[in-house]
N, C-alpha and C. Protein backbone atom coordinates (compact mmCIF):
# COMPACT_ATOMS: atom_id res chain seq x y z
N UNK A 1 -2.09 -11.65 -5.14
CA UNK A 1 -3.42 -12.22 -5.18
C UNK A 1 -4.33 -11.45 -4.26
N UNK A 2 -5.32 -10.76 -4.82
CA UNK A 2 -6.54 -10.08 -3.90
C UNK A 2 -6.93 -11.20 -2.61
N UNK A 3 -7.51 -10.43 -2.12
CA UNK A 3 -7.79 -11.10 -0.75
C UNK A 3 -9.50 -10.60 -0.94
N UNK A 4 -10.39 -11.45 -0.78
CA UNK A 4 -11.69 -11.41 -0.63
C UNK A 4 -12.08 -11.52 0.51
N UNK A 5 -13.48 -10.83 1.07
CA UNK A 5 -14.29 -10.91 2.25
C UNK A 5 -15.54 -10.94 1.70
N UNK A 6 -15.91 -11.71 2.26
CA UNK A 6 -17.34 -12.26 1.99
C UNK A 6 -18.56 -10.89 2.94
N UNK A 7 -19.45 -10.62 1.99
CA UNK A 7 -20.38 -9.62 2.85
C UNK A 7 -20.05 -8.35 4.19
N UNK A 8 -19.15 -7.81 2.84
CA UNK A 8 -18.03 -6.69 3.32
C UNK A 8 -19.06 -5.13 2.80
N UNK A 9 -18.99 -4.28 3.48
CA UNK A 9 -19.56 -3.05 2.77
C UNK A 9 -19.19 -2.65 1.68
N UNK A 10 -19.88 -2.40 0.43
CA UNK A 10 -18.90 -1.60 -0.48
C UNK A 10 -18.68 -0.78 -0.68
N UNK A 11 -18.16 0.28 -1.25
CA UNK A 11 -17.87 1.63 -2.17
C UNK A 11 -16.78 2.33 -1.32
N UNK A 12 -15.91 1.64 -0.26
CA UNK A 12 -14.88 2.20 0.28
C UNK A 12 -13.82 2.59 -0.33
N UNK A 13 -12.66 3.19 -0.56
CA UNK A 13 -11.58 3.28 -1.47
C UNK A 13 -10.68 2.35 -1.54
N UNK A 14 -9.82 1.92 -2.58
CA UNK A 14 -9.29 0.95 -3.04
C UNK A 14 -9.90 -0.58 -3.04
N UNK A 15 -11.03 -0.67 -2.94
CA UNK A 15 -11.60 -1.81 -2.94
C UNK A 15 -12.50 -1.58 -4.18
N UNK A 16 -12.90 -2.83 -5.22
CA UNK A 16 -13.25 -3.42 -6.38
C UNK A 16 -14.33 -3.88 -6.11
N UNK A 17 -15.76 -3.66 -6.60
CA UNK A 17 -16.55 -4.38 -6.32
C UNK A 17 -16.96 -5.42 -7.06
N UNK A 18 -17.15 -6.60 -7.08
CA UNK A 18 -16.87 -7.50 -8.19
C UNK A 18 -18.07 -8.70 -8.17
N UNK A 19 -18.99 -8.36 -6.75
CA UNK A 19 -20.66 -8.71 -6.83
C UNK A 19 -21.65 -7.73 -5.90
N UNK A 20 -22.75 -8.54 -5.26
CA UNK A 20 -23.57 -7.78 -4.31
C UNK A 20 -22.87 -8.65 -3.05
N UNK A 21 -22.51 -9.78 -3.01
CA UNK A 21 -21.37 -9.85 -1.54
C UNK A 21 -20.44 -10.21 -1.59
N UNK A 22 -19.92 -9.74 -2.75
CA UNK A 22 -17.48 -10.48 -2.59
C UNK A 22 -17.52 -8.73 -2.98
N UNK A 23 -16.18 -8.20 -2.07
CA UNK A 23 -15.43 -7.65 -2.29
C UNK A 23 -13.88 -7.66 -2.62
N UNK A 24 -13.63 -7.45 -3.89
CA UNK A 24 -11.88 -7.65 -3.43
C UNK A 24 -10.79 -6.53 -3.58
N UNK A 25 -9.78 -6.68 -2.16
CA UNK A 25 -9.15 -5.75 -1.60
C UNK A 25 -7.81 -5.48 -2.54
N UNK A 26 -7.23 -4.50 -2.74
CA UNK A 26 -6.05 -4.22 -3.80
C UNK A 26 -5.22 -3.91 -3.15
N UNK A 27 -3.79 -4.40 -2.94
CA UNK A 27 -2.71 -4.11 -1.97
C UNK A 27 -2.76 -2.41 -1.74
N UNK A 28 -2.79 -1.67 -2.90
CA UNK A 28 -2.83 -0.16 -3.28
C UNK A 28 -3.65 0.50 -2.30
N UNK A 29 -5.05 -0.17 -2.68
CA UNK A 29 -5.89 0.33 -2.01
C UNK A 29 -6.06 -0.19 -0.82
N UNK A 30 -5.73 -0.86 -0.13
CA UNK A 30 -5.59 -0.88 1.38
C UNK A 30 -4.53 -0.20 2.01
N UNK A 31 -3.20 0.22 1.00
CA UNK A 31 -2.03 1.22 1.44
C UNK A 31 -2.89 2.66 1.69
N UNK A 32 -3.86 2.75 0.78
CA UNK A 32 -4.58 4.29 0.94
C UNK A 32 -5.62 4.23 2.19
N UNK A 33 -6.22 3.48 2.73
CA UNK A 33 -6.96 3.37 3.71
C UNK A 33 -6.10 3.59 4.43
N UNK A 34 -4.65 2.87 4.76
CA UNK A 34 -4.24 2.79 5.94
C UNK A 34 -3.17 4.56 6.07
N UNK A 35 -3.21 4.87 5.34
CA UNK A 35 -2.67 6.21 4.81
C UNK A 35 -3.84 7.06 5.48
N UNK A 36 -5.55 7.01 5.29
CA UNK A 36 -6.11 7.65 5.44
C UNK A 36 -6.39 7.38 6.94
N UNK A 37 -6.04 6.46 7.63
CA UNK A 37 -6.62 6.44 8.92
C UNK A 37 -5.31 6.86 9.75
N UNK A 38 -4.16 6.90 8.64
CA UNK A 38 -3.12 7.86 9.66
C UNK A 38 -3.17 8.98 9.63
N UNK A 39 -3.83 9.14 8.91
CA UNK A 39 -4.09 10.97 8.84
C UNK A 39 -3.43 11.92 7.51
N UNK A 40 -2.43 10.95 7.05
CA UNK A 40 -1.63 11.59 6.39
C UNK A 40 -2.45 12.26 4.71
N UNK A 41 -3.74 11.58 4.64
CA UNK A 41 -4.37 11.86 3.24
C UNK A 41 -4.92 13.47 3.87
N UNK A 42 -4.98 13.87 4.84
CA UNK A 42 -5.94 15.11 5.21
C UNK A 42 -5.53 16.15 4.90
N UNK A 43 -6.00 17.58 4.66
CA UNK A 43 -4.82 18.47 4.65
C UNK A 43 -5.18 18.85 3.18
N UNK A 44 -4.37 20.32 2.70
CA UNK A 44 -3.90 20.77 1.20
C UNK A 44 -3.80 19.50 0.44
N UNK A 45 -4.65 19.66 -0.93
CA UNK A 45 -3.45 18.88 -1.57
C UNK A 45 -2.89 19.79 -3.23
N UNK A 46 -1.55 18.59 -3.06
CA UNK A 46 -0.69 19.42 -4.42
C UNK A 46 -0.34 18.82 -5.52
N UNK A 47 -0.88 19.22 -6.82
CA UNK A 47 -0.85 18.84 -7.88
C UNK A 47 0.80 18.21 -8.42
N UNK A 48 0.64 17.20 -8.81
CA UNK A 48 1.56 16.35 -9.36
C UNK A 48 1.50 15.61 -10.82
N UNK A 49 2.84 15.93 -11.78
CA UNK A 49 2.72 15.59 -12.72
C UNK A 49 4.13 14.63 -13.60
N UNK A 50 3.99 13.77 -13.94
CA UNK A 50 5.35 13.04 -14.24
C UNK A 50 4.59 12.72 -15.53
N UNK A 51 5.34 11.41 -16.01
CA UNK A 51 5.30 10.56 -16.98
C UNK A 51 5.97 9.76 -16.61
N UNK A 52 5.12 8.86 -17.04
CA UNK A 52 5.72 6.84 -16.49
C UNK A 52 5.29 6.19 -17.81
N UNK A 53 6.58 4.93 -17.73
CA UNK A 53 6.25 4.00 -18.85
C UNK A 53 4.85 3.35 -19.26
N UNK A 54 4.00 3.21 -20.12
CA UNK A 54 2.87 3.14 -20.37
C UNK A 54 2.48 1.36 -19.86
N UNK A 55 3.91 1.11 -20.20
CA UNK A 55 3.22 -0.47 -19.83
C UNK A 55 3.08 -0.63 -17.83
N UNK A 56 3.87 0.12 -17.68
CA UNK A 56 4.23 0.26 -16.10
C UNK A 56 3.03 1.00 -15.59
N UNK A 57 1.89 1.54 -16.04
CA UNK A 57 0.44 2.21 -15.88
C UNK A 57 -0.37 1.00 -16.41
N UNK A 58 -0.12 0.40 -17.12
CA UNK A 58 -1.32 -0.79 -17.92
C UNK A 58 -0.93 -2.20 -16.15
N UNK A 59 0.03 -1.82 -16.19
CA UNK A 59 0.64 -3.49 -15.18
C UNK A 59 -0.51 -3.23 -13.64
N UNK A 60 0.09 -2.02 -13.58
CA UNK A 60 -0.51 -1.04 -12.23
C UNK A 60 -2.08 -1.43 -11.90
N UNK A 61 -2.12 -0.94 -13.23
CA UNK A 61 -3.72 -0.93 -13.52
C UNK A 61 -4.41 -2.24 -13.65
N UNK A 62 -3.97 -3.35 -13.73
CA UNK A 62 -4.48 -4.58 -14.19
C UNK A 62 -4.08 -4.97 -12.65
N UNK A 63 -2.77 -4.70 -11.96
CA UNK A 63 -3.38 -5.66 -10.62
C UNK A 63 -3.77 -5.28 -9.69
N UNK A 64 -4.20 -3.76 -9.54
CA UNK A 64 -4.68 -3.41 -8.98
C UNK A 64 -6.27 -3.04 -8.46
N UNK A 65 -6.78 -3.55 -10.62
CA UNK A 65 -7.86 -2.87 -10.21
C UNK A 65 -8.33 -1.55 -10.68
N UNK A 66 -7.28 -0.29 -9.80
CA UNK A 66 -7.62 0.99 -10.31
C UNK A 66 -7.54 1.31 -12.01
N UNK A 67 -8.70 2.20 -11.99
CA UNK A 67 -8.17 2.86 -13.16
C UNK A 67 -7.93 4.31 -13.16
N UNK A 68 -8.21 5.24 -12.26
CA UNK A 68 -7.60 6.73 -12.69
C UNK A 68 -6.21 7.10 -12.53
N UNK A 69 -5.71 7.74 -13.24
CA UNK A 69 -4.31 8.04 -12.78
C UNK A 69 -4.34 9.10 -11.48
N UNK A 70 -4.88 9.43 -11.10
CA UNK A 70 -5.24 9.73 -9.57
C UNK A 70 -4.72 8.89 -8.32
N UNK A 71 -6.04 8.07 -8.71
CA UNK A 71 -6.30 6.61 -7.64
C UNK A 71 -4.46 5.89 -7.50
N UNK A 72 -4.14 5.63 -8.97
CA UNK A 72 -2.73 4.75 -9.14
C UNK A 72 -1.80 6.05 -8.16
N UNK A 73 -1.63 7.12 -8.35
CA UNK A 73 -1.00 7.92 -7.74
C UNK A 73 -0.49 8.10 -6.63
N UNK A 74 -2.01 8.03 -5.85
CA UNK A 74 -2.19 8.24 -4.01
C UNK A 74 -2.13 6.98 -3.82
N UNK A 75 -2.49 5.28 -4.39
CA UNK A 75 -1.47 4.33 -3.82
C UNK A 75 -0.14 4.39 -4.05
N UNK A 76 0.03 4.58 -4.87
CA UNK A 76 1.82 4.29 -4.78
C UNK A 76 3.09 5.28 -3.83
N UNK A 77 1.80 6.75 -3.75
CA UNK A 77 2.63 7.05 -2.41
C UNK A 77 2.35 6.39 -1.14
N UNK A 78 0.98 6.60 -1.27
CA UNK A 78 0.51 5.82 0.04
C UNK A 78 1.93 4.24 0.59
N UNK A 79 1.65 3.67 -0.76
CA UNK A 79 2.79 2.27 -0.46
C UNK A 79 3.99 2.94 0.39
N UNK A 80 4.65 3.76 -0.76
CA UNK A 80 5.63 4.58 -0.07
C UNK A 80 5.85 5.13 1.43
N UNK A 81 4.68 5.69 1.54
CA UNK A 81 4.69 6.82 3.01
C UNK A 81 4.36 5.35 4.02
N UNK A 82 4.20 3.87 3.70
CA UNK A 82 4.11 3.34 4.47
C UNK A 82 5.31 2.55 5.73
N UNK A 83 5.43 3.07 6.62
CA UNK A 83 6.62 2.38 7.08
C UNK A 83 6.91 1.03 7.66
N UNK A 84 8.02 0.50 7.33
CA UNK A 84 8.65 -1.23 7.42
C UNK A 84 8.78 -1.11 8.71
N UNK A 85 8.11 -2.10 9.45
CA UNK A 85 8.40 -2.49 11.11
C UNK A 85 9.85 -3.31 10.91
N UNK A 86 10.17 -3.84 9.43
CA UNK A 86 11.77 -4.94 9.61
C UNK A 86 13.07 -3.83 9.29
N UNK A 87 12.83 -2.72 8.25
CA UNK A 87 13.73 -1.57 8.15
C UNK A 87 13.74 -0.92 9.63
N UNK A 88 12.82 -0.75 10.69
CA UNK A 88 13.03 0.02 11.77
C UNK A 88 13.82 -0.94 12.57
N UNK A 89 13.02 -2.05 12.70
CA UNK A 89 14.21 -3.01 13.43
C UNK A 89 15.15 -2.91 13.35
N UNK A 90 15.99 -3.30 12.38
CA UNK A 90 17.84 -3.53 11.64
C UNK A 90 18.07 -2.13 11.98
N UNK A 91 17.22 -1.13 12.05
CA UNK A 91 18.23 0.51 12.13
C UNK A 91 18.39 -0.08 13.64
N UNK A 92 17.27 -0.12 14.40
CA UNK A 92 17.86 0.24 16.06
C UNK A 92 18.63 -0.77 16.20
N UNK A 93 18.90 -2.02 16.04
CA UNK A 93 19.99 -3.13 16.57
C UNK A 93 20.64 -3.52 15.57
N UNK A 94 21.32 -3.04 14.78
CA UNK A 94 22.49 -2.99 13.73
C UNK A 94 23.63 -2.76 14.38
N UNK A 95 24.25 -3.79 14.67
CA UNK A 95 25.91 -3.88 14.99
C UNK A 95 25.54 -4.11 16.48
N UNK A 96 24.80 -4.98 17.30
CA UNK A 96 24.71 -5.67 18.13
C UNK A 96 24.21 -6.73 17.82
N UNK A 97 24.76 -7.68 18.94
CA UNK A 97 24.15 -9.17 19.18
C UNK A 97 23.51 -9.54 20.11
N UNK A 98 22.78 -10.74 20.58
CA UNK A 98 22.02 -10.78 21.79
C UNK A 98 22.71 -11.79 22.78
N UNK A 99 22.79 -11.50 23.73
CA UNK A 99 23.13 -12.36 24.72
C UNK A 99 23.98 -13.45 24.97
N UNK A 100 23.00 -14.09 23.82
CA UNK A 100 23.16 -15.70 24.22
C UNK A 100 24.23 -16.23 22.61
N UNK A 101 24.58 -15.19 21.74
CA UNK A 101 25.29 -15.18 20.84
C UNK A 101 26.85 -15.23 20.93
N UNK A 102 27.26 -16.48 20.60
CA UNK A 102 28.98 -16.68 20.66
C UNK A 102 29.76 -16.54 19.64
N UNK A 103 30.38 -15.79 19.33
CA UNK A 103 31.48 -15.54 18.26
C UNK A 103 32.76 -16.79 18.46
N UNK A 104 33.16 -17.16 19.55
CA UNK A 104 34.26 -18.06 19.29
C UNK A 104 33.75 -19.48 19.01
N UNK A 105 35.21 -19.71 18.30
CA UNK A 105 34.72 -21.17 17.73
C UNK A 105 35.27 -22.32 18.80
């Protein structure tokens, strides 16, 4: 479900404009903002070409919002290049317990 802000600036990337004061935000397109304020959008870029299931571009496209196959592109890496604060957790304390944790019964 989009997330709206009331009397938000418009024409930023991944955001939908949908009056003169609701904007609504697209998970995608807030992965690419936050992509772009890490820096990682800056730089060369390099042409990329696949093929994806058509309905899996129509799905994309309907909840996101976007329509270029561009835009769908640089979110879904963006999603990707984004990293899990709960995957970093479990790596560093995997196969410890804390303290106050009792194994006997």
């Amino acid at each position: 479900m989009p997330i709206t802000k009331p009397n938000a600036p418009l024409g930023k990337p991944g955001r939908k404009r949908t009056s003169a004061k609701v904007e609504v935000f697209t998970y995608g397109g807030l992965a690419v903002e936050e992509a772009q304020m890490a820096g990682v959008m800056d730089g060369a870029s390099t042409h990329l070409s696949f093929r994806a299931p058509e309905a899996l571009i129509e799905e994309a496209r309907r909840v996101s919002g976007m329509t270029s196959p561009t835009e769908l592109g640089l979110a879904g890496l963006a999603l990707l290049a984004q990293r899990d604060p709960v995957v970093e957790f479990l790596k560093q304390t995997r196969g410890r317990l804390g303290a106050d944790h009792d194994l006997e019964y």
